[in-house]
N, C-alpha and C. Protein backbone atom coordinates (compact mmCIF):
# COMPACT_ATOMS: atom_id res chain seq x y z
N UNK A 1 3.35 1.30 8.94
CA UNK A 1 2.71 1.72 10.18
C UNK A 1 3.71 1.53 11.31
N UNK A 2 3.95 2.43 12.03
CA UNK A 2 5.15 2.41 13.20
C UNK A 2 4.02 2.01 14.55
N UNK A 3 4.79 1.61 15.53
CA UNK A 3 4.28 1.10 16.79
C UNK A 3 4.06 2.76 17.27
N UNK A 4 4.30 3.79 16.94
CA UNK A 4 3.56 4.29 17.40
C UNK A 4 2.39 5.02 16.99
N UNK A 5 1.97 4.76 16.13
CA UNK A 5 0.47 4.79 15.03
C UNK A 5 -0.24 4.00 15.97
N UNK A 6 -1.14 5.06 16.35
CA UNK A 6 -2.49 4.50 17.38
C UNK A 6 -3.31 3.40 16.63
N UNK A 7 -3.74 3.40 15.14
CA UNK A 7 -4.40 2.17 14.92
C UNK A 7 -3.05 0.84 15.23
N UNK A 8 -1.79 0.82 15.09
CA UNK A 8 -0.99 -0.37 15.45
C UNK A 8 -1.08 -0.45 16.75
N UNK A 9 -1.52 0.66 18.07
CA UNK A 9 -1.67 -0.02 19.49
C UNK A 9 -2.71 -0.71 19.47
N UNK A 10 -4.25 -0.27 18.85
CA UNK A 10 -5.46 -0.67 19.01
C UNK A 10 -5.85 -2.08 18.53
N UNK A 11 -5.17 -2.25 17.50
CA UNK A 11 -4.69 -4.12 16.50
C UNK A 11 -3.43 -3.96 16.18
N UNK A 12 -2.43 -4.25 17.04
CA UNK A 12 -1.32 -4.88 17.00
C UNK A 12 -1.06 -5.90 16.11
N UNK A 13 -0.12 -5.91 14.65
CA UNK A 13 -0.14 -6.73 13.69
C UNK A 13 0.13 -8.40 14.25
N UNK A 14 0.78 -8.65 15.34
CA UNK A 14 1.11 -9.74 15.79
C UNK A 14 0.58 -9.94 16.97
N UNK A 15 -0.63 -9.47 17.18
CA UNK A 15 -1.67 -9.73 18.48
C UNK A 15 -1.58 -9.20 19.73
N UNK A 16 -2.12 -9.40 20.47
CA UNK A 16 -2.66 -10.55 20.80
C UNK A 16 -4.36 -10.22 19.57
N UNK A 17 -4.69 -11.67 19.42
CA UNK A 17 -6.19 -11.72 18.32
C UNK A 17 -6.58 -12.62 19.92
N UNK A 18 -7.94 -11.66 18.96
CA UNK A 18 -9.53 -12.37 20.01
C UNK A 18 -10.50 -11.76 19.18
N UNK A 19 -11.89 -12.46 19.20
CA UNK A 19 -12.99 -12.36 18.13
C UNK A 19 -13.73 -11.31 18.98
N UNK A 20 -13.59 -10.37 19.94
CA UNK A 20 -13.83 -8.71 20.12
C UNK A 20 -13.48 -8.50 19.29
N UNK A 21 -11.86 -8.10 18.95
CA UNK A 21 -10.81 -7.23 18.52
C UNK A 21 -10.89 -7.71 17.16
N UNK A 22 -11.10 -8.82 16.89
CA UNK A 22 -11.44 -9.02 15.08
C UNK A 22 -12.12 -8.50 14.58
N UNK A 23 -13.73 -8.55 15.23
CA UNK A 23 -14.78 -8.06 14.85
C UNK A 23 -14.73 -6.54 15.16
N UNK A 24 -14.16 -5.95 15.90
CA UNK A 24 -14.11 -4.59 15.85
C UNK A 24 -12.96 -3.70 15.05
N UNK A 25 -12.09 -4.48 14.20
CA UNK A 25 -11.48 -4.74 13.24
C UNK A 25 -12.10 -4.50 12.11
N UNK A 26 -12.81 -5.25 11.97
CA UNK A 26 -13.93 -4.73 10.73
C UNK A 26 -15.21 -3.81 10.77
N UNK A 27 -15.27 -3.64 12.21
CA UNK A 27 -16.36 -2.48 12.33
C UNK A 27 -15.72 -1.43 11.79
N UNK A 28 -14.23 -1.21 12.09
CA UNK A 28 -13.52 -0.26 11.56
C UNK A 28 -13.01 0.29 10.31
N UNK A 29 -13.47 -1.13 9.74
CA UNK A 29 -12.81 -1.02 8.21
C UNK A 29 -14.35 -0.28 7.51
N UNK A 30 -15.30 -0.65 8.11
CA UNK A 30 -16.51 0.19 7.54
C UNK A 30 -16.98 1.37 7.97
N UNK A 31 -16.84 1.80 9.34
CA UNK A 31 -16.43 3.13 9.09
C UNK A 31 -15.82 4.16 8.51
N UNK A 32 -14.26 3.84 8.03
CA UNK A 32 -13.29 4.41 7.46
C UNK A 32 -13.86 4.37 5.73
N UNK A 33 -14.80 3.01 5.76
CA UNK A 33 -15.35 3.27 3.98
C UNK A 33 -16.59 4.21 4.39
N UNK A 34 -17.12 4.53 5.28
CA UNK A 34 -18.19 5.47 5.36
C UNK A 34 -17.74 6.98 5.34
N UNK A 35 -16.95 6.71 6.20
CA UNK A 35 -16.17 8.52 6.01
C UNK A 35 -15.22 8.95 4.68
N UNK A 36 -15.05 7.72 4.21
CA UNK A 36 -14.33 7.80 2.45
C UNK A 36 -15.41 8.53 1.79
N UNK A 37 -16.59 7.52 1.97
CA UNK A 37 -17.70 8.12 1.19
C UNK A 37 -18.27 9.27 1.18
N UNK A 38 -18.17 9.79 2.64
CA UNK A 38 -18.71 11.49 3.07
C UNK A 38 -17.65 12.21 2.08
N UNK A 39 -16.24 11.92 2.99
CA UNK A 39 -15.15 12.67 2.57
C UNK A 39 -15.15 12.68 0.84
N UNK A 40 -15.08 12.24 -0.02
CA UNK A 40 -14.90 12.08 -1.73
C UNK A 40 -16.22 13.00 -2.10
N UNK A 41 -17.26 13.61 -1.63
CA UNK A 41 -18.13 13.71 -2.47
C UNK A 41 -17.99 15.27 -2.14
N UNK A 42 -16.98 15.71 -1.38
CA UNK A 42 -16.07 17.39 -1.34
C UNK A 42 -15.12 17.92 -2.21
N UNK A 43 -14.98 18.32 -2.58
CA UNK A 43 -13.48 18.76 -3.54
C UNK A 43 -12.29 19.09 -2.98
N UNK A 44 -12.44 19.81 -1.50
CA UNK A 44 -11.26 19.68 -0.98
C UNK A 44 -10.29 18.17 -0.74
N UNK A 45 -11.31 17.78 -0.59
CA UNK A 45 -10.54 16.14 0.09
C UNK A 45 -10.03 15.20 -0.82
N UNK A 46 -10.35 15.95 -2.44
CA UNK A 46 -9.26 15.36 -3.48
C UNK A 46 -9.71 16.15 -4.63
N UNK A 47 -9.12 16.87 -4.77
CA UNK A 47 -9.03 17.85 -5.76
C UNK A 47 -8.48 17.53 -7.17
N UNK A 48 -7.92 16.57 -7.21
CA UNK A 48 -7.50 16.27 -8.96
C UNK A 48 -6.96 14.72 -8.37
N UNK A 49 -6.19 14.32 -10.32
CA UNK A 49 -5.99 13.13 -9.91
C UNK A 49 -4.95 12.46 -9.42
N UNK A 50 -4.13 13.44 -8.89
CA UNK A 50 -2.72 12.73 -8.08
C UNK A 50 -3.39 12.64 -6.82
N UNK A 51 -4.42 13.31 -6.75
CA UNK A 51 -4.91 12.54 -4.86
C UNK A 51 -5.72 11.61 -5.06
N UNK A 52 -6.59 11.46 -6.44
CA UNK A 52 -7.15 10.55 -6.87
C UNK A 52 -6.68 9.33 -6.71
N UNK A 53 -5.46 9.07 -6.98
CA UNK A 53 -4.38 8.08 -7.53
C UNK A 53 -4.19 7.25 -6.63
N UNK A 54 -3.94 8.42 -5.41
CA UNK A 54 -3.54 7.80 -4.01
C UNK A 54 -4.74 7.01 -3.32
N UNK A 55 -5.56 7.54 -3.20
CA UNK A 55 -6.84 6.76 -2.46
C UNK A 55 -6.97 5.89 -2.91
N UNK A 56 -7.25 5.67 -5.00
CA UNK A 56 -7.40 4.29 -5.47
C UNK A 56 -6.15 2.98 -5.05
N UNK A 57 -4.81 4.11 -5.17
CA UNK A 57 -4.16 2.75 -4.71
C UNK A 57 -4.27 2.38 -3.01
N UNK A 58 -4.29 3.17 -2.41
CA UNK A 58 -4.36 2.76 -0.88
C UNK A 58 -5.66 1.66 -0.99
N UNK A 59 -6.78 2.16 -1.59
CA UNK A 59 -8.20 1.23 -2.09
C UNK A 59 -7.77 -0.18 -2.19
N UNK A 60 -7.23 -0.29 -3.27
CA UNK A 60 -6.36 -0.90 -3.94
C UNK A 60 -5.56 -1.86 -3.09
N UNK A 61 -4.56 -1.61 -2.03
CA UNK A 61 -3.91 -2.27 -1.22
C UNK A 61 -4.73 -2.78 -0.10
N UNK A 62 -6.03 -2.04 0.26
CA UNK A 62 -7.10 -3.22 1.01
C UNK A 62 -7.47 -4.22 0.40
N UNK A 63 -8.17 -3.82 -1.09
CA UNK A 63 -8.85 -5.48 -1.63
C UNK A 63 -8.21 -6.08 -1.53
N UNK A 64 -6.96 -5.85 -1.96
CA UNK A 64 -5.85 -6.65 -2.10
C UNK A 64 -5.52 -7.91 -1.28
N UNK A 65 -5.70 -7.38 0.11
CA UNK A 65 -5.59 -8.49 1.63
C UNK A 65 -7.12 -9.08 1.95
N UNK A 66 -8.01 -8.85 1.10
CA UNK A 66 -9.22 -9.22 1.71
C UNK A 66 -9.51 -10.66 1.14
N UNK A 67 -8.68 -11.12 -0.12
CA UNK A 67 -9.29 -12.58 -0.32
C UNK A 67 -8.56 -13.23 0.77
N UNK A 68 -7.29 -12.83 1.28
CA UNK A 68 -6.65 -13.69 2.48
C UNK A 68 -7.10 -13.93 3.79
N UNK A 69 -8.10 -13.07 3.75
CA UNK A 69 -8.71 -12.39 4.90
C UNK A 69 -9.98 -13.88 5.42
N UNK A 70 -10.57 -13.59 3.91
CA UNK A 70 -11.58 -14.40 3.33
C UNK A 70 -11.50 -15.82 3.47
N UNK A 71 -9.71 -16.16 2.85
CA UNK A 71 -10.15 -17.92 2.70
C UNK A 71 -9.61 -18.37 4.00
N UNK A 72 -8.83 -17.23 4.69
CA UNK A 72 -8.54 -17.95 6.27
C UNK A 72 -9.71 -18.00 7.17
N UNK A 73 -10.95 -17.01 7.15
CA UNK A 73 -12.56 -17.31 7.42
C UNK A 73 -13.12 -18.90 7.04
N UNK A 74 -12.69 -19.16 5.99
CA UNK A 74 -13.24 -20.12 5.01
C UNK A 74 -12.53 -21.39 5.71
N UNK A 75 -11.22 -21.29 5.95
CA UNK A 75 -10.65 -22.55 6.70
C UNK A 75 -11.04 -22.53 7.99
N UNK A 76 -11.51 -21.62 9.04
CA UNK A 76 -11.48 -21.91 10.12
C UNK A 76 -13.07 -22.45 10.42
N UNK A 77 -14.22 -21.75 9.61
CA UNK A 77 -15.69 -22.54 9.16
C UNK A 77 -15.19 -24.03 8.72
N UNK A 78 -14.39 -24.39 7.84
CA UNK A 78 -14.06 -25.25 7.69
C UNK A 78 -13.51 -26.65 8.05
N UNK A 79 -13.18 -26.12 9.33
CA UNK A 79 -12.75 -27.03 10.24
C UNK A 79 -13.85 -27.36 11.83
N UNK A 80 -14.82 -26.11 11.54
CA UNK A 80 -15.37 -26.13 12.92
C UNK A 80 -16.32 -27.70 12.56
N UNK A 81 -16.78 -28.36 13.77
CA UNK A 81 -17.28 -29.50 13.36
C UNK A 81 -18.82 -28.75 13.69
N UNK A 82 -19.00 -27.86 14.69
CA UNK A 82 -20.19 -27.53 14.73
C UNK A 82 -20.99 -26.55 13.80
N UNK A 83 -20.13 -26.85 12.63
CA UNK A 83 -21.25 -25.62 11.68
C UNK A 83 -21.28 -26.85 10.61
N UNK A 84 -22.53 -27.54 10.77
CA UNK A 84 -22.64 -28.21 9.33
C UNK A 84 -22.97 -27.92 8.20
N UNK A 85 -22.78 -26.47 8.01
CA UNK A 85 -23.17 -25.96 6.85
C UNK A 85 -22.52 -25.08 6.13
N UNK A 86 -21.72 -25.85 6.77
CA UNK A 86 -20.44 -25.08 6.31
C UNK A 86 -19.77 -25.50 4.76
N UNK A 87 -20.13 -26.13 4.10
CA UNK A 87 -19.89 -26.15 2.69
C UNK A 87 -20.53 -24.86 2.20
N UNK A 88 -21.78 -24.62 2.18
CA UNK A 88 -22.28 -23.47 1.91
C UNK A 88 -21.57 -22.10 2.05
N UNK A 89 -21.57 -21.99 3.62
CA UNK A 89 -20.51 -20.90 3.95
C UNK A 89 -19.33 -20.84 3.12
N UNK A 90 -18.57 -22.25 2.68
CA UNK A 90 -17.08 -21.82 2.21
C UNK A 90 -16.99 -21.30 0.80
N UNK A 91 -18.21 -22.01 0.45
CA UNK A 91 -18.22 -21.73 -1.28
C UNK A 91 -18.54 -20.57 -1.07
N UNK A 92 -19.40 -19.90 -0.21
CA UNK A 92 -20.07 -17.77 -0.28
C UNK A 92 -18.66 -17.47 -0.14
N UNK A 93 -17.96 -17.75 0.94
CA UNK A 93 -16.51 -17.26 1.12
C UNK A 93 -15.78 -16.96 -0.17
N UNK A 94 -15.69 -17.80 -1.14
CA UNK A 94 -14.81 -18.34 -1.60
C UNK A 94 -15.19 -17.68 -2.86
N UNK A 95 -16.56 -17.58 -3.15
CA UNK A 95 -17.16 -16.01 -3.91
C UNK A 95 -16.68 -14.65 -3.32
N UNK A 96 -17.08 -14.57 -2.56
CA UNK A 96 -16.51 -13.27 -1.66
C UNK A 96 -14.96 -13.20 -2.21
N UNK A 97 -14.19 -13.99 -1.68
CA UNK A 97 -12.29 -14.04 -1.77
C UNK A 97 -12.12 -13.50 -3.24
N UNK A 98 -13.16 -14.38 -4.11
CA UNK A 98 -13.00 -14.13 -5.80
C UNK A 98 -13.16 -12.72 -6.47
N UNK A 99 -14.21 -12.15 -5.44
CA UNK A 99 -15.22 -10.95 -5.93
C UNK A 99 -14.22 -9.86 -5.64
N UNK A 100 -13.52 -9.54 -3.86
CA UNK A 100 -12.49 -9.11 -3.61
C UNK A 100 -11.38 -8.95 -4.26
N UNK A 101 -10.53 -10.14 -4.87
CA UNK A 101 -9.88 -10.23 -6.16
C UNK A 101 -9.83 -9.28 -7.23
N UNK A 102 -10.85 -9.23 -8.19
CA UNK A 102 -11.76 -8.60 -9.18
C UNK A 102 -11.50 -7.32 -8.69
N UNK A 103 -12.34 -6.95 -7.63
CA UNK A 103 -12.02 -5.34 -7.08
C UNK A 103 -10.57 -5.23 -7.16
N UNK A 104 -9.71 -5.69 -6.18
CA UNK A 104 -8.77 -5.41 -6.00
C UNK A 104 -7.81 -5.02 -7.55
N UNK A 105 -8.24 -5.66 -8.55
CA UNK A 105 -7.65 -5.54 -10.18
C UNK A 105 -7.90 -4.80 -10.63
N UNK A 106 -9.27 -4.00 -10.60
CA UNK A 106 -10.36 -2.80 -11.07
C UNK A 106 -9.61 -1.96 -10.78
N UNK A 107 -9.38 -1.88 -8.67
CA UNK A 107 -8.53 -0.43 -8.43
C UNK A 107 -7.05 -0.38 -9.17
N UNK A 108 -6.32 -1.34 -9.52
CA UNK A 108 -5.42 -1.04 -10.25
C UNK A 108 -5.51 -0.50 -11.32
N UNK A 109 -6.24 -0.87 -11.85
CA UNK A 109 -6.76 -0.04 -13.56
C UNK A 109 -6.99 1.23 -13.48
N UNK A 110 -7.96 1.43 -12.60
CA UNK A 110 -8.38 2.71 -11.92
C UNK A 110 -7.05 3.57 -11.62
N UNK A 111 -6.24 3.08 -11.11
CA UNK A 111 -4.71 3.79 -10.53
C UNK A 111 -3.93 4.10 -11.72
N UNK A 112 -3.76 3.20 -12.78
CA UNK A 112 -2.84 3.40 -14.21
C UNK A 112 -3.48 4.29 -14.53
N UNK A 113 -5.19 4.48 -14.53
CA UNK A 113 -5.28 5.55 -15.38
C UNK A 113 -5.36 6.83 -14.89
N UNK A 114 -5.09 6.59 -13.26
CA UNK A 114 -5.05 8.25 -12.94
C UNK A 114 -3.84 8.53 -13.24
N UNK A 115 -3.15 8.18 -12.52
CA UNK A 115 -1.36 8.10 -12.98
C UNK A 115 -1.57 8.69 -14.22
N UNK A 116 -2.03 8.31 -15.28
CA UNK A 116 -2.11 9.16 -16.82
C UNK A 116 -2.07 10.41 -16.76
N UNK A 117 -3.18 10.43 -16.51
CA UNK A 117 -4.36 11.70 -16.10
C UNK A 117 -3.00 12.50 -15.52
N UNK A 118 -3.05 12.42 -14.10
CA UNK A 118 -2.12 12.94 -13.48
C UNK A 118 -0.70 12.86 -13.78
N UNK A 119 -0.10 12.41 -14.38
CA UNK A 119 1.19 12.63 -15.41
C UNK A 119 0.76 13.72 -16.53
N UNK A 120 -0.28 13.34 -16.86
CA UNK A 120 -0.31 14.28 -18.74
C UNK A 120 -0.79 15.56 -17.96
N UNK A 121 -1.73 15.69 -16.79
CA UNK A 121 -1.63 17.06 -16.02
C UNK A 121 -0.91 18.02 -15.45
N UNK A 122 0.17 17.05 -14.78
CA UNK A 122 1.50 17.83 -14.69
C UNK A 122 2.36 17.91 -15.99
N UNK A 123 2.49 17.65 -16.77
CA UNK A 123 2.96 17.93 -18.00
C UNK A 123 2.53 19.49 -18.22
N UNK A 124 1.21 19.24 -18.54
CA UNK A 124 0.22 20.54 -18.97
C UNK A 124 0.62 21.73 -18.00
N UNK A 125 0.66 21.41 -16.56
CA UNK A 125 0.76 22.25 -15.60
C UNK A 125 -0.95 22.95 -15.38
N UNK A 126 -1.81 21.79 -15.28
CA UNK A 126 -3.11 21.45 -14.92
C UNK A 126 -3.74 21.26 -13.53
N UNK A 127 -2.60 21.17 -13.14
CA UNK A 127 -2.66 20.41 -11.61
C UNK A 127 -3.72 21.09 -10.41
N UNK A 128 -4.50 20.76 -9.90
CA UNK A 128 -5.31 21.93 -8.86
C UNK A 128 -4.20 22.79 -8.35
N UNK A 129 -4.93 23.99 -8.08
CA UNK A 129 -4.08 25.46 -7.42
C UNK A 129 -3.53 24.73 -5.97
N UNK A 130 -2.15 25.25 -5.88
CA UNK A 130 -1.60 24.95 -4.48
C UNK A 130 -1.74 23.52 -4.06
N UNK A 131 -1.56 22.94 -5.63
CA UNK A 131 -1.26 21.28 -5.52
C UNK A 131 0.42 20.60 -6.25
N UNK A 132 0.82 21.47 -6.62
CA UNK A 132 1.95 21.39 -7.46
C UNK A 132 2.61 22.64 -7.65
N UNK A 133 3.88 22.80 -6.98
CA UNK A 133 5.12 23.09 -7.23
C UNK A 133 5.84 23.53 -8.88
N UNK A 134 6.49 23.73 -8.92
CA UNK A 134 7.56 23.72 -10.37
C UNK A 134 8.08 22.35 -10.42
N UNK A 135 8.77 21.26 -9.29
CA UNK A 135 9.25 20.21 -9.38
C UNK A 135 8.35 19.04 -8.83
N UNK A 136 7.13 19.57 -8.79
CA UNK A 136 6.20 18.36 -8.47
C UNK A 136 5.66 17.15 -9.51
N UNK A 137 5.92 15.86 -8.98
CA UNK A 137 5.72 14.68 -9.79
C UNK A 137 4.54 13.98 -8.62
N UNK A 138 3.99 13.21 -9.72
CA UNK A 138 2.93 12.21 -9.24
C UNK A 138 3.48 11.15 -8.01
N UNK A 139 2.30 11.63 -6.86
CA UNK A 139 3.10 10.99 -5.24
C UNK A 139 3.33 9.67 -6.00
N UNK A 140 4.04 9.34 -5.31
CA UNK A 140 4.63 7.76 -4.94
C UNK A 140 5.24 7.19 -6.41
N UNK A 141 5.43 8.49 -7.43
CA UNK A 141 6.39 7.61 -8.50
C UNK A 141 7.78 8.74 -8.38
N UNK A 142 8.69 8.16 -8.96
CA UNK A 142 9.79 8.79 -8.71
C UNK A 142 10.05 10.03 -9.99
N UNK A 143 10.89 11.25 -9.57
CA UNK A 143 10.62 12.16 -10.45
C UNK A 143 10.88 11.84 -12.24
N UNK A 144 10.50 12.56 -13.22
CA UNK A 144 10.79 12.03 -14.30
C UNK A 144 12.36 12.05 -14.91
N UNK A 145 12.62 11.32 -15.84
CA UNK A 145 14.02 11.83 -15.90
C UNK A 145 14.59 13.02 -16.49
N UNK A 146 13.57 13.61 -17.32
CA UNK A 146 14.11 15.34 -17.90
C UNK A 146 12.77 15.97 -17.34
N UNK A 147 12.56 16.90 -16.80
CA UNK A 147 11.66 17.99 -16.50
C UNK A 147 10.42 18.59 -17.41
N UNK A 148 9.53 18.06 -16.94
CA UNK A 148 8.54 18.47 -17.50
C UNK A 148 8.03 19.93 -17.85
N UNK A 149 7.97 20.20 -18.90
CA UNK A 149 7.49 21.56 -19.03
C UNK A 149 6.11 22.13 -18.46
N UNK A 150 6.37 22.88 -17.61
CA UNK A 150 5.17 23.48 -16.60
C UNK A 150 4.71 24.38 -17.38
């Protein structure tokens, strides 16, 4: 994300933080899963599984930050003296951090096997119309080393 990517002006990775801008931080992160959800249930907006691939791993690279997200929640309940109930809270946390985890492993699985999919498709020359080229390989892996027969 470059400083000039409007979500890096709006949460700046190195702050300034304040519990507005946190919490509207995550208002955001559920929006963007609400419009995932509109958006996926179209065919334009991923048409096979090399776009497949991509969303699961981008997916994928959120769970990923969310148990950190989680047990630094969990330490700062943790320290407050005015929440005495906060054992409770840390252990839900600390389910949550675990559960996040789990997801975050799923979308990887999920990603190997599009990657398949989408490897043995471009092989085939399967690929959705006006999604692949003659020298097109699966985004974000590097091309193969002899040329696939289209």
């Amino acid at each position: 994300m470059s400083t000039s990517d409007p979500l890096q002006q709006l949460f700046p990775l190195h702050g300034p933080y304040d519990p507005v801008r946190t919490t509207d931080a995550a208002h955001l992160i559920d929006e963007l899963v609400r419009y995932l959800a509109y958006a996926t249930r179209h065919e334009p907006a991923m048409p096979g599984p090399n776009e497949a691939y991509e969303l699961a791993g981008a997916l994928k690279l959120a769970a990923g930050k969310l148990p950190q997200a989680l047990r630094q929640m969990s330490a700062r309940i943790a320290t407050d003296p005015a929440c005495p109930e906060s054992t409770l809270v840390i252990d839900t946390l600390r389910d949550a951090s675990a559960a996040a985890g789990t997801l975050a492993r799923a979308l990887s699985d999920v990603q190997s096997t599009l990657r398949d999919l989408a490897l043995r498709d471009l092989a085939q020359g399967d690929l959705a119309p006006g999604t692949a080229g003659p020298d097109a390989t699966v985004v974000g892996f590097p091309a193969p080393a002899r040329r696939l027969a289209a």
